[in-house]
N, C-alpha and C. Protein backbone atom coordinates (compact mmCIF):
# COMPACT_ATOMS: atom_id res chain seq x y z
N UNK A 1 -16.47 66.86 79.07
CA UNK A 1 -15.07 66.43 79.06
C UNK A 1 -14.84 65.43 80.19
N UNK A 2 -14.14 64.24 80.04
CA UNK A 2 -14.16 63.45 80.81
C UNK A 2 -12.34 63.75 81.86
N UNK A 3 -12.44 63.04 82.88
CA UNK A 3 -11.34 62.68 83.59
C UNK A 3 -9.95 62.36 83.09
N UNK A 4 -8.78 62.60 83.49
CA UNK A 4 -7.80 61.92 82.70
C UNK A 4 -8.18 59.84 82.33
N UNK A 5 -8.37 60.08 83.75
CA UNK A 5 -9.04 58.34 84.15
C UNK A 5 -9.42 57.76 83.09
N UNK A 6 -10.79 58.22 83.26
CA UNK A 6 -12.11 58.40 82.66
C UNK A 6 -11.71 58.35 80.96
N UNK A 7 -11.05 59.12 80.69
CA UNK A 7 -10.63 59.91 79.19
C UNK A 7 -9.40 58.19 78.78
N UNK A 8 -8.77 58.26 79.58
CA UNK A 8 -8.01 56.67 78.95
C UNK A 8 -8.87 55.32 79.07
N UNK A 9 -10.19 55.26 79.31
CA UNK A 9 -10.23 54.56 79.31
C UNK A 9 -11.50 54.44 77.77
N UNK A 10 -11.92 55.63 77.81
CA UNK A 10 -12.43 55.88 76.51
C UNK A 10 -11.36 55.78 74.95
N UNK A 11 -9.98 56.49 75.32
CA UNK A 11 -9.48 56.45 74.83
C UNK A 11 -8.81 54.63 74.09
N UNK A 12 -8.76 53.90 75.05
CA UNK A 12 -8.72 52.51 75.10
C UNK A 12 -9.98 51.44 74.08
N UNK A 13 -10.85 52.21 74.61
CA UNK A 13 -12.38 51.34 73.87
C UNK A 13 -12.01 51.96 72.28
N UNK A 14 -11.95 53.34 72.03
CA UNK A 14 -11.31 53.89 70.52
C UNK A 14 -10.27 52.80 69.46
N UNK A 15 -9.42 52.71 70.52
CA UNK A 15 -7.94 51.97 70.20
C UNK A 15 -8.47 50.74 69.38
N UNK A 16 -9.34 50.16 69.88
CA UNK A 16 -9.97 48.57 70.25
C UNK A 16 -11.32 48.56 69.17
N UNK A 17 -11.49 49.67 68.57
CA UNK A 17 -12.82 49.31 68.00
C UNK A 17 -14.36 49.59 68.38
N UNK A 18 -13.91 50.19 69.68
CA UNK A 18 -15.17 50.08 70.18
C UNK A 18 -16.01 51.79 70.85
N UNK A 19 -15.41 52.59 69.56
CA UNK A 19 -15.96 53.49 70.13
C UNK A 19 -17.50 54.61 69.97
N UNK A 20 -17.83 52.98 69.63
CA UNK A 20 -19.60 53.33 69.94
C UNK A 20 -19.90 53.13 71.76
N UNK A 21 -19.03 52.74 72.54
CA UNK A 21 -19.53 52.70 73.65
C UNK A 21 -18.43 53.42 74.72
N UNK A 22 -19.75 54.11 75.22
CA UNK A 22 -18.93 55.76 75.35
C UNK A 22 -19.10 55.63 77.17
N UNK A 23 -17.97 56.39 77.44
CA UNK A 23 -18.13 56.30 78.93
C UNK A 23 -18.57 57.18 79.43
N UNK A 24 -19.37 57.04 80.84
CA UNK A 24 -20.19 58.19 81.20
C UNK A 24 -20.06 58.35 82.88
N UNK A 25 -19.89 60.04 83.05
CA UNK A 25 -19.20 60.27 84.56
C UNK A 25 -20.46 60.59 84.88
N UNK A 26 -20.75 59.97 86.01
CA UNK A 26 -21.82 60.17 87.29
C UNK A 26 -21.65 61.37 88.22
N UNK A 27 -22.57 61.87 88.93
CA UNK A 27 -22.41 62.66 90.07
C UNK A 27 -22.58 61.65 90.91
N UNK A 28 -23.38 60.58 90.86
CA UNK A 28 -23.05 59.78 92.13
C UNK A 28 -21.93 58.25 91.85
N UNK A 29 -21.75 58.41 92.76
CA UNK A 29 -20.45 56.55 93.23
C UNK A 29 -20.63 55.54 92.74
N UNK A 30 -20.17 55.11 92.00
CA UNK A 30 -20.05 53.61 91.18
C UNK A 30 -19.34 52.83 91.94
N UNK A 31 -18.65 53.16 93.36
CA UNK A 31 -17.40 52.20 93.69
C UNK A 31 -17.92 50.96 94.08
N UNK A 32 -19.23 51.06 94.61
CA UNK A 32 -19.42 49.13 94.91
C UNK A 32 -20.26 49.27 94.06
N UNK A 33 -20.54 47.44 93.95
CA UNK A 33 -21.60 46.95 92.66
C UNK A 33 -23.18 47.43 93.05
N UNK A 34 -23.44 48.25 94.11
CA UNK A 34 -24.96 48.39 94.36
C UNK A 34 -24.79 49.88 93.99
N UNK A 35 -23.46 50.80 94.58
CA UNK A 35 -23.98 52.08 94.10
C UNK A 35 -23.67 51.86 92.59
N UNK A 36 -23.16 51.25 91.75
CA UNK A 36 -22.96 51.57 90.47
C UNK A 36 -24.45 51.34 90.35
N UNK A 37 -25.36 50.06 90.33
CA UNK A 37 -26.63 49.42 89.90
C UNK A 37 -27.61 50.65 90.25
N UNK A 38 -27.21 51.28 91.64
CA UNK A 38 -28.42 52.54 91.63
C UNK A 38 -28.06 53.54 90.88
N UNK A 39 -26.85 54.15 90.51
CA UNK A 39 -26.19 55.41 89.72
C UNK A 39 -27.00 55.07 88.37
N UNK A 40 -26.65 53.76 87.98
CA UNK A 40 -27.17 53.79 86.20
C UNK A 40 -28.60 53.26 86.12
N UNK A 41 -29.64 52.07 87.31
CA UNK A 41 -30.54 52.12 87.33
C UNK A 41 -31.00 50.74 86.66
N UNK A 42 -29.93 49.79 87.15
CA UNK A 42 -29.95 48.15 86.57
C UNK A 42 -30.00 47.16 87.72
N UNK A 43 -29.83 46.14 87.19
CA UNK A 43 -30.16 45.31 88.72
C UNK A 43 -28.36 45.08 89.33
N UNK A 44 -27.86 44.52 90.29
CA UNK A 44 -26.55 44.58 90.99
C UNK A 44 -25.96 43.99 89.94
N UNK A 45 -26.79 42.26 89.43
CA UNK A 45 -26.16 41.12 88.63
C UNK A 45 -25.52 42.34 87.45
N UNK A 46 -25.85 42.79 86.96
CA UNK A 46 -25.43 43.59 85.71
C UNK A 46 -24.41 44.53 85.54
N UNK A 47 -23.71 44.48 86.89
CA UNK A 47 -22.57 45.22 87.37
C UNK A 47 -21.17 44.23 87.29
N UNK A 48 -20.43 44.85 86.04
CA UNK A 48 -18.99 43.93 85.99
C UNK A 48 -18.06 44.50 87.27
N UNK A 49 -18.17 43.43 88.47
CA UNK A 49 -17.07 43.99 89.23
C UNK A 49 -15.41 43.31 88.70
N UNK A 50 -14.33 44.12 88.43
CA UNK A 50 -13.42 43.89 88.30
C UNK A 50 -12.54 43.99 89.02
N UNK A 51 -11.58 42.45 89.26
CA UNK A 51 -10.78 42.06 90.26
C UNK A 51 -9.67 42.07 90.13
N UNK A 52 -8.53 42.28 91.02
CA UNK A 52 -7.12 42.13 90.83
C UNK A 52 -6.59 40.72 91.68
N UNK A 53 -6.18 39.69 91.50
CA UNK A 53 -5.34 38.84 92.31
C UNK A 53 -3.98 38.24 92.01
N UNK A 54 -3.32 37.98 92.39
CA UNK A 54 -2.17 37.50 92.13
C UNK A 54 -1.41 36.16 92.14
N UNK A 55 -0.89 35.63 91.26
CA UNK A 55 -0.51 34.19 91.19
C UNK A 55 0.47 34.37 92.12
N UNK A 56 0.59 33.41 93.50
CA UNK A 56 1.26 33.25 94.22
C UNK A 56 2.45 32.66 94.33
N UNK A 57 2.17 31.58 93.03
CA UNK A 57 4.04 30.79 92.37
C UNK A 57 4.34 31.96 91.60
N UNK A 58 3.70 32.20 90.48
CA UNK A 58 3.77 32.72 89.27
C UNK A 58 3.91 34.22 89.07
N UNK A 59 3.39 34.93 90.29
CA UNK A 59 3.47 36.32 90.49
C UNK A 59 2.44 37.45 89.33
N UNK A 60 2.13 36.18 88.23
CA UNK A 60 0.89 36.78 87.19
C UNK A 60 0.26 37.39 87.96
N UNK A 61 -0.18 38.80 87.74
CA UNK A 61 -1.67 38.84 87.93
C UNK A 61 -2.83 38.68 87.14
N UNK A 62 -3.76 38.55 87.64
CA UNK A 62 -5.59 38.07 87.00
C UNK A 62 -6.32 39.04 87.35
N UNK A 63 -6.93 39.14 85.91
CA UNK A 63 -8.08 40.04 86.43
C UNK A 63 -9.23 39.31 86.72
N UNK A 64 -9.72 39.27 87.18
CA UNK A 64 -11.13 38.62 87.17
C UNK A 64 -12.72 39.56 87.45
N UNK A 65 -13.24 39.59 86.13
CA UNK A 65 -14.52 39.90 85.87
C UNK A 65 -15.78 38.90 86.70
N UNK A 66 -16.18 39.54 87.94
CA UNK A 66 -17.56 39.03 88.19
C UNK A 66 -18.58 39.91 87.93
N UNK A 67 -19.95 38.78 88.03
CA UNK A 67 -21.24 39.80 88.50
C UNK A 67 -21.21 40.47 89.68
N UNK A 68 -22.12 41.29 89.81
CA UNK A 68 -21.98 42.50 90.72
C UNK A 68 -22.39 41.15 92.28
N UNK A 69 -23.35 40.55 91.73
CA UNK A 69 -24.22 39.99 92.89
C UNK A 69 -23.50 38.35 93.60
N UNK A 70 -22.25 38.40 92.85
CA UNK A 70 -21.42 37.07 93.21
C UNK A 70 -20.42 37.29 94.18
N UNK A 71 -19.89 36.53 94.80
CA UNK A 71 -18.20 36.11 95.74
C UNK A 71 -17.68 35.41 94.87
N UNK A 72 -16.15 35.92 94.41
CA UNK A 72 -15.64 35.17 94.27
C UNK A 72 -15.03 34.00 95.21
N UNK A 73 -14.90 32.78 94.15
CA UNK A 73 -14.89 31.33 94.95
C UNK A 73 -13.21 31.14 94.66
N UNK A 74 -12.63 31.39 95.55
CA UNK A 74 -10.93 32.07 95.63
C UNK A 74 -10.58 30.26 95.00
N UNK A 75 -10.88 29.27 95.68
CA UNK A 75 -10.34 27.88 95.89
C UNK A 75 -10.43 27.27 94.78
N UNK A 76 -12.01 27.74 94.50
CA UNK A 76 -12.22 27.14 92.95
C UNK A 76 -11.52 27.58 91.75
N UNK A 77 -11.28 28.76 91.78
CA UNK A 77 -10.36 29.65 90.65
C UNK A 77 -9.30 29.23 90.59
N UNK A 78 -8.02 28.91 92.04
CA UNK A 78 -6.75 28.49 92.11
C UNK A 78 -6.88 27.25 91.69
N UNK A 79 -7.86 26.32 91.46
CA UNK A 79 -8.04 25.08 91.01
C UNK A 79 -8.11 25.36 89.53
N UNK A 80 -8.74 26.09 89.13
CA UNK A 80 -9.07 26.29 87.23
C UNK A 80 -7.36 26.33 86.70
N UNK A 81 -6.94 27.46 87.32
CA UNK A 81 -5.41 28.20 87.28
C UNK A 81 -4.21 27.12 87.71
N UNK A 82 -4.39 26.49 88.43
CA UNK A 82 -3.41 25.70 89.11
C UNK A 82 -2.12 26.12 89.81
N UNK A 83 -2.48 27.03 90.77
CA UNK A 83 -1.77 27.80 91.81
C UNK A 83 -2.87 28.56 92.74
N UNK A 84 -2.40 28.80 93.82
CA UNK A 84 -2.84 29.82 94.55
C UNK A 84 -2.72 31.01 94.53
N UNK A 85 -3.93 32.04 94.85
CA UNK A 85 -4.04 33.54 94.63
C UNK A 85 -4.02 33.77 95.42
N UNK A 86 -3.56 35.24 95.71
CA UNK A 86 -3.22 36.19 96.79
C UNK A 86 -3.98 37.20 96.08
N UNK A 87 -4.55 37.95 97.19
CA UNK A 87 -5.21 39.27 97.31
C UNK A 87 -4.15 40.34 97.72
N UNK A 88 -4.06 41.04 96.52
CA UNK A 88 -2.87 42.35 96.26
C UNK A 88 -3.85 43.24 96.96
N UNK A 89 -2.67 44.34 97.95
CA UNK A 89 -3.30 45.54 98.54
C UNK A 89 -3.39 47.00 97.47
N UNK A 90 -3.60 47.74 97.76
CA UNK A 90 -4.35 48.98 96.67
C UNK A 90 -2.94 49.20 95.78
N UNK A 91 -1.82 49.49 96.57
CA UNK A 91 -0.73 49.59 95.48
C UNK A 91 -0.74 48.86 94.51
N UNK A 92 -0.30 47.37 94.66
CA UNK A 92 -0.30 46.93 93.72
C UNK A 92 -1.66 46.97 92.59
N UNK A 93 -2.20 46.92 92.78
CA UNK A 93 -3.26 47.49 91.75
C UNK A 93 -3.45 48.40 91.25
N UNK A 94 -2.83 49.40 91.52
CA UNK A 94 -2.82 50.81 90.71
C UNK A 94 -1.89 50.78 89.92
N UNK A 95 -0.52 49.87 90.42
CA UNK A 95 0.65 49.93 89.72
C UNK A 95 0.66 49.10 88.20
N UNK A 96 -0.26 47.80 88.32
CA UNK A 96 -0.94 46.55 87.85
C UNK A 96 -1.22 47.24 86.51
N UNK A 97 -2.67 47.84 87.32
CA UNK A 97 -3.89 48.57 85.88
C UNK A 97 -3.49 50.02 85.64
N UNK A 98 -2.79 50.77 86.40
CA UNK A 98 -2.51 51.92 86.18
C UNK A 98 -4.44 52.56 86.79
N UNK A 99 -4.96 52.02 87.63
CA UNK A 99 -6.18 52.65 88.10
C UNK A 99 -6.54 52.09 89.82
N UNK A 100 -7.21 53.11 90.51
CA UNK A 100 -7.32 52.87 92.02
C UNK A 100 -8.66 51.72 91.88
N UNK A 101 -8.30 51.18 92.90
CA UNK A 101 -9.45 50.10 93.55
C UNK A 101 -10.93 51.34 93.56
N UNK A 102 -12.20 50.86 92.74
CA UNK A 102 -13.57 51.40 92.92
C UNK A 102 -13.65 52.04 91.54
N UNK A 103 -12.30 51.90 90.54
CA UNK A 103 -12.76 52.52 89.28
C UNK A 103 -11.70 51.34 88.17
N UNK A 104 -11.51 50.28 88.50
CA UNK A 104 -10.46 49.77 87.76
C UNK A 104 -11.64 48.94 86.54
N UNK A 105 -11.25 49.45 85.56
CA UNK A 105 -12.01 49.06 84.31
C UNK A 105 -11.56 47.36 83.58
N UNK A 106 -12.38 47.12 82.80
CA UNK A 106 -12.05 45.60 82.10
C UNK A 106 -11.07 45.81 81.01
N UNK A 107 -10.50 46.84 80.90
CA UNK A 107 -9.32 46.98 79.84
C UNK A 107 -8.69 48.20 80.35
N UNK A 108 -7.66 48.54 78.79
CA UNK A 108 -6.69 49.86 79.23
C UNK A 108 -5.84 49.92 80.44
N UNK A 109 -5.13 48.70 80.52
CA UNK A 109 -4.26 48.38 81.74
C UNK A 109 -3.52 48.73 81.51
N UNK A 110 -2.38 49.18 82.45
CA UNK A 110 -0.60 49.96 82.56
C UNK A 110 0.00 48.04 81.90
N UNK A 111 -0.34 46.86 82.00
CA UNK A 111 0.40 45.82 81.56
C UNK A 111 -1.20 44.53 81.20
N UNK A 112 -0.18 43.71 80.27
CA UNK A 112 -1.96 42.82 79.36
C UNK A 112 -2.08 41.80 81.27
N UNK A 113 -3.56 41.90 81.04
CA UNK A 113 -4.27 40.80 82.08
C UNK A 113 -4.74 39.82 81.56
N UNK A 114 -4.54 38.41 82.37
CA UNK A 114 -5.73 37.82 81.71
C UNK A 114 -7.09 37.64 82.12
N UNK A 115 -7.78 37.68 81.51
CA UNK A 115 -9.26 37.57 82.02
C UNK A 115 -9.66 36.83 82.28
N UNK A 116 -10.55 36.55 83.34
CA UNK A 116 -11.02 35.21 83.69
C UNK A 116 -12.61 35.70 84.00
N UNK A 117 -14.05 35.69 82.90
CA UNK A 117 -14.94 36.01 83.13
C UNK A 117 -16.73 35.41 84.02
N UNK A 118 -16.59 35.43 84.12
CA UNK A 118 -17.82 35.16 85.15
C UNK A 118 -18.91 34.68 84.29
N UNK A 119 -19.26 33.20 84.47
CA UNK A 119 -20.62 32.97 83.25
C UNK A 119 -22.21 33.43 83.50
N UNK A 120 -22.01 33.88 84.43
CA UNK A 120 -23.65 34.70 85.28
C UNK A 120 -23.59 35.96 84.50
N UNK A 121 -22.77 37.03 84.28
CA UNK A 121 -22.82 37.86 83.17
C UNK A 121 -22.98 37.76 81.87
N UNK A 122 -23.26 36.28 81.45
CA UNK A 122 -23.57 35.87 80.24
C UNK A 122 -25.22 36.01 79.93
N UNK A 123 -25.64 35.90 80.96
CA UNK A 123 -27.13 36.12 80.96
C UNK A 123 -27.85 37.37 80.95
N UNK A 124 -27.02 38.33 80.55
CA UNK A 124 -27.88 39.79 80.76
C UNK A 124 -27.44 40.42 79.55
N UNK A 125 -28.30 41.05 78.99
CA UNK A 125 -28.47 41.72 77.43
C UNK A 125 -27.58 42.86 77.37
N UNK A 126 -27.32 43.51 78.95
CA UNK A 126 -26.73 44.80 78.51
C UNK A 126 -25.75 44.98 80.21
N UNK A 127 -24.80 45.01 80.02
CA UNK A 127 -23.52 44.90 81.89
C UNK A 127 -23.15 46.10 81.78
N UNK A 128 -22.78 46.65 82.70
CA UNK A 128 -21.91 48.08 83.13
C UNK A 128 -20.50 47.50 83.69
N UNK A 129 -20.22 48.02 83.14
CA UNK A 129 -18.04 48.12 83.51
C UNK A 129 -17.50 49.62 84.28
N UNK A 130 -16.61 49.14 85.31
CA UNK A 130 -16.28 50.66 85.72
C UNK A 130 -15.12 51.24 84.75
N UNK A 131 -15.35 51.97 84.63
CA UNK A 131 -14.15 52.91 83.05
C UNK A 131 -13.48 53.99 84.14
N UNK A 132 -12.59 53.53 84.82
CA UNK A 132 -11.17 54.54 85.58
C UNK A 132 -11.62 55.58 86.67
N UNK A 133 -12.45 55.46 86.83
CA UNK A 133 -12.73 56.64 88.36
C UNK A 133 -13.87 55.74 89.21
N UNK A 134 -14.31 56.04 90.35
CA UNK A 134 -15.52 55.98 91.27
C UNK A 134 -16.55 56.57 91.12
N UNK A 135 -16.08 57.19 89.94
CA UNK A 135 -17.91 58.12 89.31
C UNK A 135 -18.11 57.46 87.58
N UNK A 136 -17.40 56.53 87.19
CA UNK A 136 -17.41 56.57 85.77
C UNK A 136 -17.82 54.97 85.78
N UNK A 137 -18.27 54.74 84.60
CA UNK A 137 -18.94 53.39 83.65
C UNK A 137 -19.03 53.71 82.19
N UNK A 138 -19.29 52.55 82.08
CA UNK A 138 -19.60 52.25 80.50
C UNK A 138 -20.18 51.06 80.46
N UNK A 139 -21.65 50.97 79.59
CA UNK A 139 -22.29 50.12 79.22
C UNK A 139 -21.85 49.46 78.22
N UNK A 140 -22.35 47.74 78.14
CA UNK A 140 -21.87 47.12 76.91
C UNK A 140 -22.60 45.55 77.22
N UNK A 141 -22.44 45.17 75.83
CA UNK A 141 -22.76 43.43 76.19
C UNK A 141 -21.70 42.55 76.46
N UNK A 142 -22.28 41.35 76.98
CA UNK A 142 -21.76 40.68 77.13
C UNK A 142 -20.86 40.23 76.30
N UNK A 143 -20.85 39.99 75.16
CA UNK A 143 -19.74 39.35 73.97
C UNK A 143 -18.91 40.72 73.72
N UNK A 144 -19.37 41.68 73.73
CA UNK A 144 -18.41 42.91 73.90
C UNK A 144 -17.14 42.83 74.66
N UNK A 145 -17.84 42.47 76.05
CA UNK A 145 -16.98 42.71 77.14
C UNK A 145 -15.86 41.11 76.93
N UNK A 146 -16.39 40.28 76.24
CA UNK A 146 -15.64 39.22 75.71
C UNK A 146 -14.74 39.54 74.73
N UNK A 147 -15.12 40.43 73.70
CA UNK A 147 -14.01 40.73 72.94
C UNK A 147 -13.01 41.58 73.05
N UNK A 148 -13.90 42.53 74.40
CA UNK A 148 -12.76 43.61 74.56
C UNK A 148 -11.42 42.76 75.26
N UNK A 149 -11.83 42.04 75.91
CA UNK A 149 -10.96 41.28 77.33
C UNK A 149 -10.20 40.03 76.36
N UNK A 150 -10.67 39.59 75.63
CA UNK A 150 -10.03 37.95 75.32
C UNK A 150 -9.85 37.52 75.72
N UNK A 151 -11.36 37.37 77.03
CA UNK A 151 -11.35 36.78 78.26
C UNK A 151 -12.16 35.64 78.02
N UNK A 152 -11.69 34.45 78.88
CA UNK A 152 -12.15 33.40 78.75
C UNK A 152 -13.28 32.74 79.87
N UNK A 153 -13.84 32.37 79.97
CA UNK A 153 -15.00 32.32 81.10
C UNK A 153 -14.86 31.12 81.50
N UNK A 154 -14.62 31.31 83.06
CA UNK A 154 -14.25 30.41 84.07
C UNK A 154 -15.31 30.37 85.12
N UNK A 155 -15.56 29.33 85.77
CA UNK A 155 -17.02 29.34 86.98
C UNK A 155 -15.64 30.19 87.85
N UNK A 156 -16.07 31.88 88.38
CA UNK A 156 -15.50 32.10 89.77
C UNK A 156 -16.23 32.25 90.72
N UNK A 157 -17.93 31.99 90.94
CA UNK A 157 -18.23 32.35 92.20
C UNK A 157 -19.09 31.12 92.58
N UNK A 158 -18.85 31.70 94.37
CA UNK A 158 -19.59 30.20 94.76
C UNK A 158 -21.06 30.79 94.96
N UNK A 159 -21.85 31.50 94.79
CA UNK A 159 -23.03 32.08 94.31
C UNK A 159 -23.12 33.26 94.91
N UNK A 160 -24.45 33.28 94.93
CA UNK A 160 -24.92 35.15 95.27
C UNK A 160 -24.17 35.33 96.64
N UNK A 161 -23.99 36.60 96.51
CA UNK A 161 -22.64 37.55 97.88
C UNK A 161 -24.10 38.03 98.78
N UNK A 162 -25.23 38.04 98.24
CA UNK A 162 -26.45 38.15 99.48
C UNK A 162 -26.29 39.91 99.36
């Protein structure tokens, strides 16, 4: 039996079509992109970290999907977007996705995001997403995680985070 978390966000992939891909609670920490990569046993790149920022005219927020092993490139993104982002503190992100910072998943948000996806995750056969807790994921592909999101893929990082 999964988490309430955990359980909406399964419940979400159902909603959507997609409930061949099932979420799965860890005994160990998914909250950064290296413990998720050691919990499930993939490389970092294969880790969807999901971002919260905020349009600073516009007050939108963005989600933004990177690889586990990238920085986002803040300057370059407000250039794609055409405004500047602000980095929201934990409230607003819980309030956002309806989930805490270290488990906020690529869908099943408290309000719609838009996606802005990372093209370095295009290169790997099979990505992990965090699904609503610090112990939970869900595997999927890449065009998956494209259809779940009707996210559009934007260059956000200025390369590997080292």
């Amino acid at each position: 039996m999964l988490s309430p978390s955990a359980q909406k966000v399964q419940d979400a992939l159902n909603e959507r079509g997609f409930a061949h891909l099932q979420v799965l609670e860890l005994s160990a920490s998914t909250r950064t992109a290296q413990e998720a990569a050691d919990a499930v046993g993939c490389t970092v790149g294969q880790i969807v970290k999901s971002l919260i920022f905020r349009g600073a005219t516009s007050g939108q927020p963005y989600l933004l999907l990177v690889s586990g092993v990238n920085r986002v490139d803040v300057h370059k993104v407000e250039e794609s977007l055409g405004e500047q982002l602000i980095k929201p503190d934990a409230e607003y992100v819980r309030t956002i996705t309806g989930f805490a910072i270290g488990g906020v998943p690529p869908l099943g948000h408290a309000q719609h995001l838009e996606a802005l996806i990372d093209p370095d995750l295009l290169q790997y056969e099979r990505i992990y997403a965090a699904a609503g807790t610090p112990f939970a994921v869900f595997e999927l592909s890449p065009n998956e995680l494209l259809a779940l999101t009707q996210g559009r893929i934007v260059q956000l990082a200025q390369g590997k985070a080292g």
